[in-house]
PDB file of N, CA and C in Angstrom:
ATOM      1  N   UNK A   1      -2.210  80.193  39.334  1.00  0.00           N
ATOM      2  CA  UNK A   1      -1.112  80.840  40.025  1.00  0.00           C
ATOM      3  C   UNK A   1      -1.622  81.639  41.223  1.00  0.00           C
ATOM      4  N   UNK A   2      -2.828  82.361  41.202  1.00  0.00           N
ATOM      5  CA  UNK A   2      -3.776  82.882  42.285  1.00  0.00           C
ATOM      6  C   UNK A   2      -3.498  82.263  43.402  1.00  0.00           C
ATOM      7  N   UNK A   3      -3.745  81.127  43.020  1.00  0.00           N
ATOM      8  CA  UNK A   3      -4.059  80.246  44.264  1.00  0.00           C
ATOM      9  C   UNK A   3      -2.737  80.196  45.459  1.00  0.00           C
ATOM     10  N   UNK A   4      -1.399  79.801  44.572  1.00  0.00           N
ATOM     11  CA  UNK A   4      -0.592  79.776  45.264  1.00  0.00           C
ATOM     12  C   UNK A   4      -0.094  81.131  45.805  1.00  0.00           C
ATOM     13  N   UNK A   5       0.177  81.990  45.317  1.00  0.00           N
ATOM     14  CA  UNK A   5       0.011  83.817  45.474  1.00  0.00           C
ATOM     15  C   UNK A   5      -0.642  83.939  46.869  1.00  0.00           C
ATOM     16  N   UNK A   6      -1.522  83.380  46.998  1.00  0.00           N
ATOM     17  CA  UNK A   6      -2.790  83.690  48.203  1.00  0.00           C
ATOM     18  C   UNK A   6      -2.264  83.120  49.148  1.00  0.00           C
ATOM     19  N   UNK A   7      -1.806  81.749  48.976  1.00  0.00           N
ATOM     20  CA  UNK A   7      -1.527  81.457  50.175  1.00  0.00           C
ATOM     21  C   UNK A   7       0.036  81.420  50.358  1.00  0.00           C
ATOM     22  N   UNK A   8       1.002  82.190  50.033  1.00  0.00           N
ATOM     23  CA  UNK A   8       2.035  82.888  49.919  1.00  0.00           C
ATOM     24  C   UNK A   8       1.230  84.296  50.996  1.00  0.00           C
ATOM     25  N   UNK A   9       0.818  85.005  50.738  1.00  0.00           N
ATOM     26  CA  UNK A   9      -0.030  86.115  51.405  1.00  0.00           C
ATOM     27  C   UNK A   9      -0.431  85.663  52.887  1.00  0.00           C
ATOM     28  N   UNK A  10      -1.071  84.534  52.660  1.00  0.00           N
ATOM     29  CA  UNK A  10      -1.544  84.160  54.158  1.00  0.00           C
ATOM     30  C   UNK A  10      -0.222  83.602  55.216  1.00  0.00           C
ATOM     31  N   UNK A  11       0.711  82.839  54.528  1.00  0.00           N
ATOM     32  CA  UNK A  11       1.832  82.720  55.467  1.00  0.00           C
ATOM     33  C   UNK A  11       2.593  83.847  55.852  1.00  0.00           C
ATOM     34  N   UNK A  12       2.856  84.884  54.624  1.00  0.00           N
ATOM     35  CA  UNK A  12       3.312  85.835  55.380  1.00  0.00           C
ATOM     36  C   UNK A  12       2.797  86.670  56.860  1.00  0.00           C
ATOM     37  N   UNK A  13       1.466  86.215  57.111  1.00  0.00           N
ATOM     38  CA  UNK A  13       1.138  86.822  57.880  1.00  0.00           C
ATOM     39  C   UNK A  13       1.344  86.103  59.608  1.00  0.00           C
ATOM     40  N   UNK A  14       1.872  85.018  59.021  1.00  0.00           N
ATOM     41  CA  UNK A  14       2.559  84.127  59.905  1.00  0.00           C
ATOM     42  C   UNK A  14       3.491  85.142  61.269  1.00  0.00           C
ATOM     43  N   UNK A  15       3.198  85.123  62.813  1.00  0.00           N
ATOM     44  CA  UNK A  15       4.225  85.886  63.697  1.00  0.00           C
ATOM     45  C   UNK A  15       5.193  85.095  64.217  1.00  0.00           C
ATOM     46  N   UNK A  16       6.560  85.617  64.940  1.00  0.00           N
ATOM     47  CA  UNK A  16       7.186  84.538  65.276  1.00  0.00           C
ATOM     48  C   UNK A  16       6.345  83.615  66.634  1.00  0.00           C
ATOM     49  N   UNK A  17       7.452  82.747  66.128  1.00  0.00           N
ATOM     50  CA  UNK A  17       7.338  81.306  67.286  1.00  0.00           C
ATOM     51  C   UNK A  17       5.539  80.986  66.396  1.00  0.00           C
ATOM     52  N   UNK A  18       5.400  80.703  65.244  1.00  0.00           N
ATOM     53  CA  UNK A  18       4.028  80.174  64.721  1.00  0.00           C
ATOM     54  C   UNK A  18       3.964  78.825  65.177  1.00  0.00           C
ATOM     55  N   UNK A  19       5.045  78.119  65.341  1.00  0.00           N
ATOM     56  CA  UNK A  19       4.385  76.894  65.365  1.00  0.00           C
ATOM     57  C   UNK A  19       4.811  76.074  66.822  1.00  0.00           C
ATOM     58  N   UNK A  20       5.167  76.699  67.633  1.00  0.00           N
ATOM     59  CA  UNK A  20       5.125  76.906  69.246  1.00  0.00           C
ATOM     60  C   UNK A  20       6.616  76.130  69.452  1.00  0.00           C
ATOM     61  N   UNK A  21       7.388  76.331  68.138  1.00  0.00           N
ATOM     62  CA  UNK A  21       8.608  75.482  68.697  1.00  0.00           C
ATOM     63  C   UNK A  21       9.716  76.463  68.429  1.00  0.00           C
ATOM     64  N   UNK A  22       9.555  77.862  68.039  1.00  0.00           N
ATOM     65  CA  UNK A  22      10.137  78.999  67.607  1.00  0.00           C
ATOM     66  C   UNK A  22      10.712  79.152  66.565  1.00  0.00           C
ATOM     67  N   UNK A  23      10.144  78.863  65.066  1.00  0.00           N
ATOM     68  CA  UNK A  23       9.761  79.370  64.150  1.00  0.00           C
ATOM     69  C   UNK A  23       9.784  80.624  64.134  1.00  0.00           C
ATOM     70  N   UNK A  24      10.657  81.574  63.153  1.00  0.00           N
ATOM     71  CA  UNK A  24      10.627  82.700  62.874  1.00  0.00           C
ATOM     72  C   UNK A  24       9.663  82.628  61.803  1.00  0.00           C
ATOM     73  N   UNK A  25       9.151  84.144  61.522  1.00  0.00           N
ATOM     74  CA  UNK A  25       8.134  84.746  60.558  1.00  0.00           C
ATOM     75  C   UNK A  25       8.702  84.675  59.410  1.00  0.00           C
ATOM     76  N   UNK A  26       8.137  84.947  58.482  1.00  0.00           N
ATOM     77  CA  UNK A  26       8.608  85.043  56.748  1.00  0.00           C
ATOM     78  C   UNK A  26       9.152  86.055  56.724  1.00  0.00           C
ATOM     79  N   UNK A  27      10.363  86.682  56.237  1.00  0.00           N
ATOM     80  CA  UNK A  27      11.007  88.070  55.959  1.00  0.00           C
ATOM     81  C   UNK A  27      10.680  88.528  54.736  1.00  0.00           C
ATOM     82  N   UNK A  28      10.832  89.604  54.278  1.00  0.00           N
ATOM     83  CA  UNK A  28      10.158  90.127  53.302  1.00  0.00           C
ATOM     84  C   UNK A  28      10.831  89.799  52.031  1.00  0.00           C
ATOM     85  N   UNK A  29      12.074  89.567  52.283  1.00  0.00           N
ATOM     86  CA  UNK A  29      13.500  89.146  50.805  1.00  0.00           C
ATOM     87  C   UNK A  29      12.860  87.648  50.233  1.00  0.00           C
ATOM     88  N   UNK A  30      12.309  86.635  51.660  1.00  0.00           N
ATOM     89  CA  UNK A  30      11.776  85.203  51.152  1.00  0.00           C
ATOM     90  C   UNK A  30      10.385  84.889  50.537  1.00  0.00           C
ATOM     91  N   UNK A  31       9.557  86.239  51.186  1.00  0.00           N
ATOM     92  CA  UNK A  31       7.906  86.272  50.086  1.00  0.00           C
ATOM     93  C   UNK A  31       8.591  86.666  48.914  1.00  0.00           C
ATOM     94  N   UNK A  32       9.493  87.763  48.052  1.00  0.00           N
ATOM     95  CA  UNK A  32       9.652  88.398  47.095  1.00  0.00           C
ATOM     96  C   UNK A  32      10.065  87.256  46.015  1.00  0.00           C
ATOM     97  N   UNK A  33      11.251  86.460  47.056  1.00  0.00           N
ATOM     98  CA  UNK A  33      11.932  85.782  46.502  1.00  0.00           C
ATOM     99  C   UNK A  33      11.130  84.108  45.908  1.00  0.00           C
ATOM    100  N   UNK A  34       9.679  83.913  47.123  1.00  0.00           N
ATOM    101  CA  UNK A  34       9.211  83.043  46.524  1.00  0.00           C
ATOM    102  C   UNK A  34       8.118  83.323  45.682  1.00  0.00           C
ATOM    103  N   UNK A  35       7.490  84.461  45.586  1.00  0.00           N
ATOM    104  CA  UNK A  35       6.646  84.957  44.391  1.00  0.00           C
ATOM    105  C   UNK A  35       7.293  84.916  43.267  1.00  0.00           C
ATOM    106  N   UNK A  36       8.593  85.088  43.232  1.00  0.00           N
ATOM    107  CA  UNK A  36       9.256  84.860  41.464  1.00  0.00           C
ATOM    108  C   UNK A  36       9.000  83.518  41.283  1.00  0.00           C
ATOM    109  N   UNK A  37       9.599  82.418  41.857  1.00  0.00           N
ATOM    110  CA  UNK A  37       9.782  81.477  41.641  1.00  0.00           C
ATOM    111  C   UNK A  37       7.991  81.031  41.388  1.00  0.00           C
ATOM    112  N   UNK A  38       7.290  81.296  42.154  1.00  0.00           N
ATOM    113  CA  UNK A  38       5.467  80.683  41.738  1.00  0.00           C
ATOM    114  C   UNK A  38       5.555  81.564  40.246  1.00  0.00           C
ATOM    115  N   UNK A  39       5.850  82.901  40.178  1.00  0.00           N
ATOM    116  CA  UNK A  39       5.956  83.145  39.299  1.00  0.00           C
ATOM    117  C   UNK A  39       6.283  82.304  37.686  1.00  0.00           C
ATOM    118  N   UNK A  40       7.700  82.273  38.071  1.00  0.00           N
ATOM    119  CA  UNK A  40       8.911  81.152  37.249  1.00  0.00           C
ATOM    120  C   UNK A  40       7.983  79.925  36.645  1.00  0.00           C
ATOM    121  N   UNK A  41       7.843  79.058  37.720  1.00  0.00           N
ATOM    122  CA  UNK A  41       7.098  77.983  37.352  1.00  0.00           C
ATOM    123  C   UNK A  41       5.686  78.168  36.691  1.00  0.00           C
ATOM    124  N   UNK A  42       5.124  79.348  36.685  1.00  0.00           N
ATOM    125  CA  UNK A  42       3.510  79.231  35.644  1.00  0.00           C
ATOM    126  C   UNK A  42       4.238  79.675  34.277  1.00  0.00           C
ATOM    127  N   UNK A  43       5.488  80.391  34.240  1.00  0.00           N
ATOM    128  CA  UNK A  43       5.472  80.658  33.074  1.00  0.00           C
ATOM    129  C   UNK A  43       6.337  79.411  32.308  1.00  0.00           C
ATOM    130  N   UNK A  44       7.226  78.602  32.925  1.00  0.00           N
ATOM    131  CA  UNK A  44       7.636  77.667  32.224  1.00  0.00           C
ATOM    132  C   UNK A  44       6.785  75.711  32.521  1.00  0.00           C
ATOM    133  N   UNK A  45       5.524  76.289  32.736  1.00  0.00           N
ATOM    134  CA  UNK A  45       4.373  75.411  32.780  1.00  0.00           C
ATOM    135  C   UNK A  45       4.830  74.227  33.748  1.00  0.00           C
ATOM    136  N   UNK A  46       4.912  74.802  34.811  1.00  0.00           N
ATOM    137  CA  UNK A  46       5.890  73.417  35.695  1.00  0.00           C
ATOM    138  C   UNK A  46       4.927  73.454  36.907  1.00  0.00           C
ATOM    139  N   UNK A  47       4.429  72.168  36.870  1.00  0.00           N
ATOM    140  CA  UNK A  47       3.253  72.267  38.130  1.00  0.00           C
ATOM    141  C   UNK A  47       3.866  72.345  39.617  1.00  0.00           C
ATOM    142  N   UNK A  48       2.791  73.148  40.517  1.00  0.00           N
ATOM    143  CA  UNK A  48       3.063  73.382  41.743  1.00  0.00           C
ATOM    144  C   UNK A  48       2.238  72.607  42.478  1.00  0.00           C
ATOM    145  N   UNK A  49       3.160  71.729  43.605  1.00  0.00           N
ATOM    146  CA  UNK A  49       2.447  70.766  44.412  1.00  0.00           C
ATOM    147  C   UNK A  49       1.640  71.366  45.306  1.00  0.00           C
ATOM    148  N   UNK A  50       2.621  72.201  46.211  1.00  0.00           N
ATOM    149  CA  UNK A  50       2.338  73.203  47.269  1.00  0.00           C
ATOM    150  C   UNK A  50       3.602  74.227  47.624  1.00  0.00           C
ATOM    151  N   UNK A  51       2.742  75.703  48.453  1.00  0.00           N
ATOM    152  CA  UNK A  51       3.734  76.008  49.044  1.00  0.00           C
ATOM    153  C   UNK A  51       3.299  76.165  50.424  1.00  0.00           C
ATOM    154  N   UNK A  52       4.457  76.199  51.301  1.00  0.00           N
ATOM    155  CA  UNK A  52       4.302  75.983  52.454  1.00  0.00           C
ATOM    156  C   UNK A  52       5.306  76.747  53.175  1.00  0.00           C
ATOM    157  N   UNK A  53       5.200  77.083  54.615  1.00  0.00           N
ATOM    158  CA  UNK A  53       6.619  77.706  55.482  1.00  0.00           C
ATOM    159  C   UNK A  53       7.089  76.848  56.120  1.00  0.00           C
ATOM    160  N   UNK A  54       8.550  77.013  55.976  1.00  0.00           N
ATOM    161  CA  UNK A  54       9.334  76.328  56.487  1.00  0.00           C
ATOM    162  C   UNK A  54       9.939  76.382  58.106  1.00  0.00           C
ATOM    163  N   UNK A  55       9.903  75.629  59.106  1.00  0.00           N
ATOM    164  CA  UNK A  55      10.094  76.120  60.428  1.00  0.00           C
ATOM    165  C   UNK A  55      11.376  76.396  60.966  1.00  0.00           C
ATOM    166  N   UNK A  56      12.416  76.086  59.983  1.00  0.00           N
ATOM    167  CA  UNK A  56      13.914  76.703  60.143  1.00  0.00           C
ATOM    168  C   UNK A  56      13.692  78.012  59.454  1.00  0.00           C
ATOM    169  N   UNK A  57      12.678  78.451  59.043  1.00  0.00           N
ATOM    170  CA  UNK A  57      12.825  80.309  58.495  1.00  0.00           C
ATOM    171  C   UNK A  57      12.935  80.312  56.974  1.00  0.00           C
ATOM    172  N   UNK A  58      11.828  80.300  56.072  1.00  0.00           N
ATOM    173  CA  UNK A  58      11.596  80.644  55.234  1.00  0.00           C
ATOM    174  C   UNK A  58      10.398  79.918  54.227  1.00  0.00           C
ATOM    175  N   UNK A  59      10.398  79.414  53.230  1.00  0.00           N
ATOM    176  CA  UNK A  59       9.102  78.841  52.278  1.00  0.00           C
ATOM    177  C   UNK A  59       9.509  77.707  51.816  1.00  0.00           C
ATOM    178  N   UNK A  60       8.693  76.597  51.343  1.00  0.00           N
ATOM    179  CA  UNK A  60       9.000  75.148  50.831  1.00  0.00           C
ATOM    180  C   UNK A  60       8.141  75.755  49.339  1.00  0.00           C
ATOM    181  N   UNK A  61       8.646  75.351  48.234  1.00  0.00           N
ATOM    182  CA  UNK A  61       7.663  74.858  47.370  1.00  0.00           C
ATOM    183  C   UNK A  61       7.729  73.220  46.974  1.00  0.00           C
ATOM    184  N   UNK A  62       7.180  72.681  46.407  1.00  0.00           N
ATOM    185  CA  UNK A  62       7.310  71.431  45.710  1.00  0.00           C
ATOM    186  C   UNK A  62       6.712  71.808  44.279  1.00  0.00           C
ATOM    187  N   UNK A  63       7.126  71.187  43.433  1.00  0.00           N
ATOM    188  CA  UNK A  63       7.003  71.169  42.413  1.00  0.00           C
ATOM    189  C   UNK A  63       7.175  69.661  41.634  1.00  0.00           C
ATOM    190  N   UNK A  64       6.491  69.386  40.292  1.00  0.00           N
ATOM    191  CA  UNK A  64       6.513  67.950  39.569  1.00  0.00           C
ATOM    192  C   UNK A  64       6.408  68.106  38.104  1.00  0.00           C
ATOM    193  N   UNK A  65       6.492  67.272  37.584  1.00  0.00           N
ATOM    194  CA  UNK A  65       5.778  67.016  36.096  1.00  0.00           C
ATOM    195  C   UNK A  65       4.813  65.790  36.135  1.00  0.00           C
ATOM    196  N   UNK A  66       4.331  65.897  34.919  1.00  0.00           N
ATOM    197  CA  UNK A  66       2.631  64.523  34.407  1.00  0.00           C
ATOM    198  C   UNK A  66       3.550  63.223  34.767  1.00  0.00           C
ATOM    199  N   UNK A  67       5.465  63.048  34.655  1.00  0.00           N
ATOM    200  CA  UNK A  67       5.375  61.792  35.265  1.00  0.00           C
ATOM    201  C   UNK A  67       5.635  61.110  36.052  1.00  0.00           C
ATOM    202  N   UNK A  68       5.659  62.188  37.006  1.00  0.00           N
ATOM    203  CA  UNK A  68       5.660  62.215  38.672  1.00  0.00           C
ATOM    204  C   UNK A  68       7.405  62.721  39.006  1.00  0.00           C
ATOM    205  N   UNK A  69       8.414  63.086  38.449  1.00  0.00           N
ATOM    206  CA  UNK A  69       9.541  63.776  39.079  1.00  0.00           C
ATOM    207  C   UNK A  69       9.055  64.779  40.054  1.00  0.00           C
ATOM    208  N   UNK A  70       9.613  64.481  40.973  1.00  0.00           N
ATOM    209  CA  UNK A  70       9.368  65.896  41.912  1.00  0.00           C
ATOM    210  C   UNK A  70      10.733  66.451  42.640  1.00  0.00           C
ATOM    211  N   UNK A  71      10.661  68.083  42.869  1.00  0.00           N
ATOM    212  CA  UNK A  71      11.408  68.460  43.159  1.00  0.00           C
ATOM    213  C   UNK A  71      11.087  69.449  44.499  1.00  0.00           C
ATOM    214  N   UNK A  72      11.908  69.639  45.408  1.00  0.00           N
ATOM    215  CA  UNK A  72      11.770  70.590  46.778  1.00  0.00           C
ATOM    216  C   UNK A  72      12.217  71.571  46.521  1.00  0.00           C
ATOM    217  N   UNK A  73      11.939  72.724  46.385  1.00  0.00           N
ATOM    218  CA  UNK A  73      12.650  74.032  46.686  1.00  0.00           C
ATOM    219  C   UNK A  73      12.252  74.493  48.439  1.00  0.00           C
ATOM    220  N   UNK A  74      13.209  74.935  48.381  1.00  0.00           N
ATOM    221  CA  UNK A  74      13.255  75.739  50.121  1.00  0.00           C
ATOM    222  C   UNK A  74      13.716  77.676  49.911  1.00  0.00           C
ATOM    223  N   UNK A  75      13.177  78.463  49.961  1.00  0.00           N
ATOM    224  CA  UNK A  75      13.913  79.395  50.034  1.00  0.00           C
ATOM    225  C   UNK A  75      14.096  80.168  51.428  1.00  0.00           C
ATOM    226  N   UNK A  76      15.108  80.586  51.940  1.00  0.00           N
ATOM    227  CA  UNK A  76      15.270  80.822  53.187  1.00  0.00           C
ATOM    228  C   UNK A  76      14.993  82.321  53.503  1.00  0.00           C
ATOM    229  N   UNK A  77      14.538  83.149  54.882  1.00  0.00           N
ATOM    230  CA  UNK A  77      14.671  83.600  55.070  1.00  0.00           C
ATOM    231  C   UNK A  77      15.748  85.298  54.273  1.00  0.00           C
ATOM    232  N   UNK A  78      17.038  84.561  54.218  1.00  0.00           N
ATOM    233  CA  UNK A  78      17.692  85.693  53.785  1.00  0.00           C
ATOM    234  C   UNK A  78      17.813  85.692  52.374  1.00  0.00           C
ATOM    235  N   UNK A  79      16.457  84.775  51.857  1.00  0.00           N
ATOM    236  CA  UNK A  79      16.750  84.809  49.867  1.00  0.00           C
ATOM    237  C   UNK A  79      17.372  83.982  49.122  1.00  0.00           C
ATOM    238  N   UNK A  80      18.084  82.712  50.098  1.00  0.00           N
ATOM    239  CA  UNK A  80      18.774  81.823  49.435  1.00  0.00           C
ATOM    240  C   UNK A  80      17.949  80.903  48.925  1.00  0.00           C
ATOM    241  N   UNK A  81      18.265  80.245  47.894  1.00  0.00           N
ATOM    242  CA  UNK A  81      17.506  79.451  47.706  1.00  0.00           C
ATOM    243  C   UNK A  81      18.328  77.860  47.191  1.00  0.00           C
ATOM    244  N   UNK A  82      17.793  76.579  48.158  1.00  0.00           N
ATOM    245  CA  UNK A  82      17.956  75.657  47.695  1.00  0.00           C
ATOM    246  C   UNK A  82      16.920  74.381  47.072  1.00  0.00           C
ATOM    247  N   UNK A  83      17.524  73.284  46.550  1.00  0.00           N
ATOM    248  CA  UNK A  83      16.453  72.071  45.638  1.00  0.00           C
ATOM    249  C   UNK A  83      17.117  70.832  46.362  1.00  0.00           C
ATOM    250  N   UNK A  84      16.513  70.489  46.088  1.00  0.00           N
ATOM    251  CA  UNK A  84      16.804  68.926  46.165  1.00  0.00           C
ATOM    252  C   UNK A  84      16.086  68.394  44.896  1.00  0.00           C
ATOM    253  N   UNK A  85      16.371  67.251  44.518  1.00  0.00           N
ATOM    254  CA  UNK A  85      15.219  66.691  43.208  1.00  0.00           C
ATOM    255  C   UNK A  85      16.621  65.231  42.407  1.00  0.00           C
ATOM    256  N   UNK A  86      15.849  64.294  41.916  1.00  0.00           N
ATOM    257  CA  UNK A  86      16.316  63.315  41.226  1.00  0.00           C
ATOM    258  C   UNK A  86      17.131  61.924  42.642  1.00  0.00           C
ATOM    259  N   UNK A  87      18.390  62.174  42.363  1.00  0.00           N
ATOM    260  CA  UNK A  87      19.225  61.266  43.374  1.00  0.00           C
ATOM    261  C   UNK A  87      20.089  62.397  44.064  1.00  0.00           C
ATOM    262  N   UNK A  88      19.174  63.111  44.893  1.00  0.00           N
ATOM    263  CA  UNK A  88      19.792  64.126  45.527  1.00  0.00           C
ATOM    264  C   UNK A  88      20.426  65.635  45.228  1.00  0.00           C
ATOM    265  N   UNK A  89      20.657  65.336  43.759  1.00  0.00           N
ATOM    266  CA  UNK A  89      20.837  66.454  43.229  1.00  0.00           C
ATOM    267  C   UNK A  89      20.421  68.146  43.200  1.00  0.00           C
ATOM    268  N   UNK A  90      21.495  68.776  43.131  1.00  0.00           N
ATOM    269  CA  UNK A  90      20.681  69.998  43.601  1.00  0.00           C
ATOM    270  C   UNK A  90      20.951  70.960  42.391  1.00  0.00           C
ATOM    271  N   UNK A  91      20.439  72.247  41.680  1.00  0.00           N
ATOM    272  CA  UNK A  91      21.228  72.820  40.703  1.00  0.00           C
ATOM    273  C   UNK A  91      19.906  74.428  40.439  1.00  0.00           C
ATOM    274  N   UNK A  92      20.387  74.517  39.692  1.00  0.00           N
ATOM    275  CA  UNK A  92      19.576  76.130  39.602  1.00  0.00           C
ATOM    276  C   UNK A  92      17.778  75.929  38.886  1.00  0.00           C
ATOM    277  N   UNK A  93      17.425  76.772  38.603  1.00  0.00           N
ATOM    278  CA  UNK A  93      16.095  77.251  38.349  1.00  0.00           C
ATOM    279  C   UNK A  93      15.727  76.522  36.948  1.00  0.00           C
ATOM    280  N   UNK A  94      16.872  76.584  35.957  1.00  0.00           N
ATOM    281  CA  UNK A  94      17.260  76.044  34.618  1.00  0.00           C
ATOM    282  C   UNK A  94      17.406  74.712  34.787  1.00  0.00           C
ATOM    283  N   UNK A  95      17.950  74.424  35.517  1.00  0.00           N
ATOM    284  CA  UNK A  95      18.258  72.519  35.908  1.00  0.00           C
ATOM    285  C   UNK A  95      17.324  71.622  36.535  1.00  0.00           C
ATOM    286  N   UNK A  96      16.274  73.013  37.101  1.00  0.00           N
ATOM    287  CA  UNK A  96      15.118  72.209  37.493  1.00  0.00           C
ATOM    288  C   UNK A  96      14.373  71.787  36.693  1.00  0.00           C
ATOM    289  N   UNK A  97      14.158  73.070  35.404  1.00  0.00           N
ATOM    290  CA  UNK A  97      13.257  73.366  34.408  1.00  0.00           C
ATOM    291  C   UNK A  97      13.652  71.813  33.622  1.00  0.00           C
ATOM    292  N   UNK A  98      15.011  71.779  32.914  1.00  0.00           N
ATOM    293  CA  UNK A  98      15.478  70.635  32.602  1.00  0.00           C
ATOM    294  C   UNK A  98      14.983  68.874  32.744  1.00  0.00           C
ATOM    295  N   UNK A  99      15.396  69.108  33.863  1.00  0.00           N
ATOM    296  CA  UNK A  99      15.037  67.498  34.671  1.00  0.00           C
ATOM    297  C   UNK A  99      13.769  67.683  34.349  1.00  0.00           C
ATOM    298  N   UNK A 100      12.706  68.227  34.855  1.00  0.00           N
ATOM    299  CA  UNK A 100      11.048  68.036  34.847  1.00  0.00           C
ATOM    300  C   UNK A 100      10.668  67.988  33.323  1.00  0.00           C
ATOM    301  N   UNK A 101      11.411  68.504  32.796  1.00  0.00           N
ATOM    302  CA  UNK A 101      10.723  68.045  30.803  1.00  0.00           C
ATOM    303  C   UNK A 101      11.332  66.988  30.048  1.00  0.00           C
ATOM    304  N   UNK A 102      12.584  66.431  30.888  1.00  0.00           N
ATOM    305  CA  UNK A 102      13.018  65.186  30.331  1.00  0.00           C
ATOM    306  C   UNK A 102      12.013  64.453  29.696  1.00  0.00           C
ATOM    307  N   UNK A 103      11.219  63.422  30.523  1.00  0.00           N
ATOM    308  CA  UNK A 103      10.571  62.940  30.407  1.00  0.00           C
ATOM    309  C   UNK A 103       9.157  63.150  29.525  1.00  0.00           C
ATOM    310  N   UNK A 104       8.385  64.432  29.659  1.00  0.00           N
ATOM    311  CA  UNK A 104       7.327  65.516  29.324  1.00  0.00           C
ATOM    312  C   UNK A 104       7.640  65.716  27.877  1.00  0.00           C
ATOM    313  N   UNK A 105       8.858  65.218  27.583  1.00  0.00           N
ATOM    314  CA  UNK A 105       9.075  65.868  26.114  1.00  0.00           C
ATOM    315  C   UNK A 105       8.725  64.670  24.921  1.00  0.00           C
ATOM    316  N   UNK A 106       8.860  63.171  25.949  1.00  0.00           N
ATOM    317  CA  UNK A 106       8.863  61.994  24.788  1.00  0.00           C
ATOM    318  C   UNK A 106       7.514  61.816  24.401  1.00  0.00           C
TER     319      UNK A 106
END
């Protein structure tokens, strides 16, 4: 979990216009908000692909299970947070947890 933590730390240190196409910086509601979630996922054993910043304003995580489902989280700037994962589907923290042990459980 370190790992991702750290480099959660290092994007925040991200200034605007980072990626010369004007990219805003990380706000402080979207580190808080994506440290739970790295959080979230070590405690309900749900592997982390990567995290990353997003250049519309805020953090990407990805996330999977052992049989390859993967899912996008985005959390934005002002704390929102959305997924994508399955056939487009989108749903909460619980529905992610869900889908990724379908499979993990047989």
């Amino acid at each position: 979990m370190q790992k991702y933590l750290d480099q959660l730390n290092e994007l925040a240190l991200l200034k605007d216009n980072w990626d010369e196409e004007g990219a805003p910086p990380l706000s402080s509601t979207c580190i808080e908000k994506t440290k739970e979630i790295i959080e979230w996922a070590f405690q309900n054993k749900i592997n982390i692909d990567y995290v990353d910043a997003d250049v519309m304003g805020g953090t990407a995580i990805g996330v999977d299970n052992d049989s390859g489902k993967y899912v996008w989280i985005s959390i934005k700037n002002n704390g929102a947070v959305h997924n994508i994962y399955g056939d487009n589907r989108h749903g909460t923290l619980d529905d992610i947890k869900e889908y990724l042990k379908e499979d993990d459980d047989g």
